[in-house]
C-alpha atoms as a PDB file:
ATOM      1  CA  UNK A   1       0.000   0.000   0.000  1.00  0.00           C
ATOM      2  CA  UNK A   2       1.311   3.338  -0.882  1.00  0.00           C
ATOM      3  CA  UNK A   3       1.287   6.046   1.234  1.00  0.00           C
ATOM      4  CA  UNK A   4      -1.072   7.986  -0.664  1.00  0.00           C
ATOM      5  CA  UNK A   5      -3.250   5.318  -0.158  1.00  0.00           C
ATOM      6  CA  UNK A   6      -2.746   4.557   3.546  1.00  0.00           C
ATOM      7  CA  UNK A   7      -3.029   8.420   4.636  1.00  0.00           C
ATOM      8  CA  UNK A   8      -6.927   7.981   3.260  1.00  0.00           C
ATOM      9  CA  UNK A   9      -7.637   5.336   5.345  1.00  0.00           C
ATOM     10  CA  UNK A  10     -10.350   4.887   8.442  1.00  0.00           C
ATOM     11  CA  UNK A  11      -8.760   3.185  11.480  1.00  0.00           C
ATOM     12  CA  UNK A  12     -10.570   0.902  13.604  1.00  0.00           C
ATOM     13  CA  UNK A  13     -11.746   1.885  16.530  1.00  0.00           C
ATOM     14  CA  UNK A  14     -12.136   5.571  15.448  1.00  0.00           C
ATOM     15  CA  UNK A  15     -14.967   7.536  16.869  1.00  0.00           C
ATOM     16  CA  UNK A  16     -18.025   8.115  13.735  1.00  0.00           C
ATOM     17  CA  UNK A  17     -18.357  11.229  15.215  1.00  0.00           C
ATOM     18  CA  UNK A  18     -14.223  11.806  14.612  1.00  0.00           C
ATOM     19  CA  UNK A  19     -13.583  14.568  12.534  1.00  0.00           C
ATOM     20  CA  UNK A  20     -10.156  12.840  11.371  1.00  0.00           C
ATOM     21  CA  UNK A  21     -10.770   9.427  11.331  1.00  0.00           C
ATOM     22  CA  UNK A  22      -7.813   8.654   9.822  1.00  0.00           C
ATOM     23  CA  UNK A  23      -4.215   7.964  10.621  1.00  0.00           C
ATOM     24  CA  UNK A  24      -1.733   9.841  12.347  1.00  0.00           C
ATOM     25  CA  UNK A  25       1.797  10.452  11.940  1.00  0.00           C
ATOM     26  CA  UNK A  26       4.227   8.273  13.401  1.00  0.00           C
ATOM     27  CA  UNK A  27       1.936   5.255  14.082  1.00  0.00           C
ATOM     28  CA  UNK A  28       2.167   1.748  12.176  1.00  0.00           C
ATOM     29  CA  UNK A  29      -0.655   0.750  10.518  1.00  0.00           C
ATOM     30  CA  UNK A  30      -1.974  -3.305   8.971  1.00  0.00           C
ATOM     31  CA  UNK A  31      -4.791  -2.538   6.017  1.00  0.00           C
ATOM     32  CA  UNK A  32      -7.957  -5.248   7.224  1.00  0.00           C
ATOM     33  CA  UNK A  33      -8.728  -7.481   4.196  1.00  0.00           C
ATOM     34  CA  UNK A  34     -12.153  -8.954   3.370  1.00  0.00           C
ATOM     35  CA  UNK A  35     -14.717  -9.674   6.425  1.00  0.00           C
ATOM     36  CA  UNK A  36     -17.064  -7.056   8.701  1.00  0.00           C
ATOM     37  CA  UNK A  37     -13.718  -4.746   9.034  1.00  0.00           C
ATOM     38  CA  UNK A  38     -12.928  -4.693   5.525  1.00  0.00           C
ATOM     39  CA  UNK A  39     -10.370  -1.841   4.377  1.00  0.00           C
ATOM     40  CA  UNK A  40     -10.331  -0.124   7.529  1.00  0.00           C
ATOM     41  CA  UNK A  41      -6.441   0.338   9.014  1.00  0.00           C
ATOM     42  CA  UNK A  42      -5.677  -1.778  12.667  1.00  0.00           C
ATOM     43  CA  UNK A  43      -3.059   0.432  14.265  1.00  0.00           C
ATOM     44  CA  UNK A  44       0.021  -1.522  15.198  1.00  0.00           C
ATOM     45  CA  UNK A  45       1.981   0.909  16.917  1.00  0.00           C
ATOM     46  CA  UNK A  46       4.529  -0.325  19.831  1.00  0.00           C
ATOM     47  CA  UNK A  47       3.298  -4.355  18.798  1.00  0.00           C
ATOM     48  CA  UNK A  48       6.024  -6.731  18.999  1.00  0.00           C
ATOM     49  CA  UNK A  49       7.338  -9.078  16.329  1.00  0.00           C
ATOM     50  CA  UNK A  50       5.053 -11.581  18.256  1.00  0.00           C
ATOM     51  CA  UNK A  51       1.881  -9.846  18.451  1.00  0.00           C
ATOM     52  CA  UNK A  52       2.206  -9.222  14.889  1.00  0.00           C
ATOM     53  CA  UNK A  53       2.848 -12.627  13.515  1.00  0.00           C
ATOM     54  CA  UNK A  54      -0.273 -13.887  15.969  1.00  0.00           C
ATOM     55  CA  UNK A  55      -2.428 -11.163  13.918  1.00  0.00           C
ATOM     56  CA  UNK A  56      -5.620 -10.283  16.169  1.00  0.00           C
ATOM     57  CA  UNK A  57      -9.502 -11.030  16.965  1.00  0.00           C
ATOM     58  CA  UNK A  58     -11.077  -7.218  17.126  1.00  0.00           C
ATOM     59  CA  UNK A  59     -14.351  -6.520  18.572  1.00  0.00           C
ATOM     60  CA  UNK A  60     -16.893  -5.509  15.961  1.00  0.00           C
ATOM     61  CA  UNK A  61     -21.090  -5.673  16.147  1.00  0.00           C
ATOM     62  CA  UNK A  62     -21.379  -6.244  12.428  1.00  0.00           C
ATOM     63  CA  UNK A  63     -19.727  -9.725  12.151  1.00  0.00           C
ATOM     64  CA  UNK A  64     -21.357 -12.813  12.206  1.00  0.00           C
ATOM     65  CA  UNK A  65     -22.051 -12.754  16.109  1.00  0.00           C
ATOM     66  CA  UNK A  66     -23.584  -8.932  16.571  1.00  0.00           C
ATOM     67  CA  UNK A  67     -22.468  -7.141  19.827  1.00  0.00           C
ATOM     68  CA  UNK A  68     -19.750  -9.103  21.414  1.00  0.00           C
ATOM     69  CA  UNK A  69     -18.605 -11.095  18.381  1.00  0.00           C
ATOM     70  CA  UNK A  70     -14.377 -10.923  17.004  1.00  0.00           C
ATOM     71  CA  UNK A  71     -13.394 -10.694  13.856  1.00  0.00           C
ATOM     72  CA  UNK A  72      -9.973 -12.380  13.252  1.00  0.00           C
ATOM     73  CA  UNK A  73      -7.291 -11.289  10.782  1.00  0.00           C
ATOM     74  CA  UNK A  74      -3.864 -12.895   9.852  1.00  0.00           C
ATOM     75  CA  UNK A  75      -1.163 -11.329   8.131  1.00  0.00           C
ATOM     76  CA  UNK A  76      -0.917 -12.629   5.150  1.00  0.00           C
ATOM     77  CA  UNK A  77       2.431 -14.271   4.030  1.00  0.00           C
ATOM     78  CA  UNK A  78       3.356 -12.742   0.936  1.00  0.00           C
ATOM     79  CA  UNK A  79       2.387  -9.265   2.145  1.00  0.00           C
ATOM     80  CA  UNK A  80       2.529  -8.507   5.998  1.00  0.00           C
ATOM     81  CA  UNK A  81       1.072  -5.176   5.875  1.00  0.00           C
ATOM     82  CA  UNK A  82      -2.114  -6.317   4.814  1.00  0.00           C
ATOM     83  CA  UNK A  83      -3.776  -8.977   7.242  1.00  0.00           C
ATOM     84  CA  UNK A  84      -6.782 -11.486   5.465  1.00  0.00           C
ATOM     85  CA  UNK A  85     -10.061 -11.955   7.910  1.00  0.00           C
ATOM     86  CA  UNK A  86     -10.085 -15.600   9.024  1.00  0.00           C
ATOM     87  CA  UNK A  87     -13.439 -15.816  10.690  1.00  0.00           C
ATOM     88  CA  UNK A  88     -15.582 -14.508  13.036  1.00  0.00           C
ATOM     89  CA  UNK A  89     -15.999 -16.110  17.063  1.00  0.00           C
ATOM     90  CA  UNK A  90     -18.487 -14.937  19.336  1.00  0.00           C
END
């Protein structure tokens, strides 16, 4: 992803109300592939090299389960800054 295309961007977990929903300077972002969180950006700032090979399960009320349901996303192998939705868990 280029940065052009980064710097557009919505990151998770941003207020809908947020007048800049997008990313800030000096943080590390992963692009969300396919599932409820589709092209939003998961801010990886200050994660380890462990945290980001075990990807993450991120709280969302539009997956399968509703309130209280995960989404999960891996990185994907031949491009690490993008991470591909695995599923959905309650």
């Amino acid at each position: 992803m280029d940065d052009d295309a980064l710097m557009r961007g919505r990151v998770y977990g941003a207020d809908h109300d947020d007048p800049d929903p997008g990313p800030r300077p000096g943080h590390q972002y992963r692009e969300l592939v396919g599932g409820p969180l589709d092209g939003l950006l998961l801010d990886v700032t200050g994660w380890d090299a462990e945290q980001l090979a075990d990807g993450a399960a991120l709280a969302t009320e539009i997956g399968r389960y509703g309130a209280g349901g995960r989404a999960h996303y891996e990185p994907r192998l031949a491009d690490p800054s993008r991470w591909d939705w695995s599923g959905d868990t309650p």
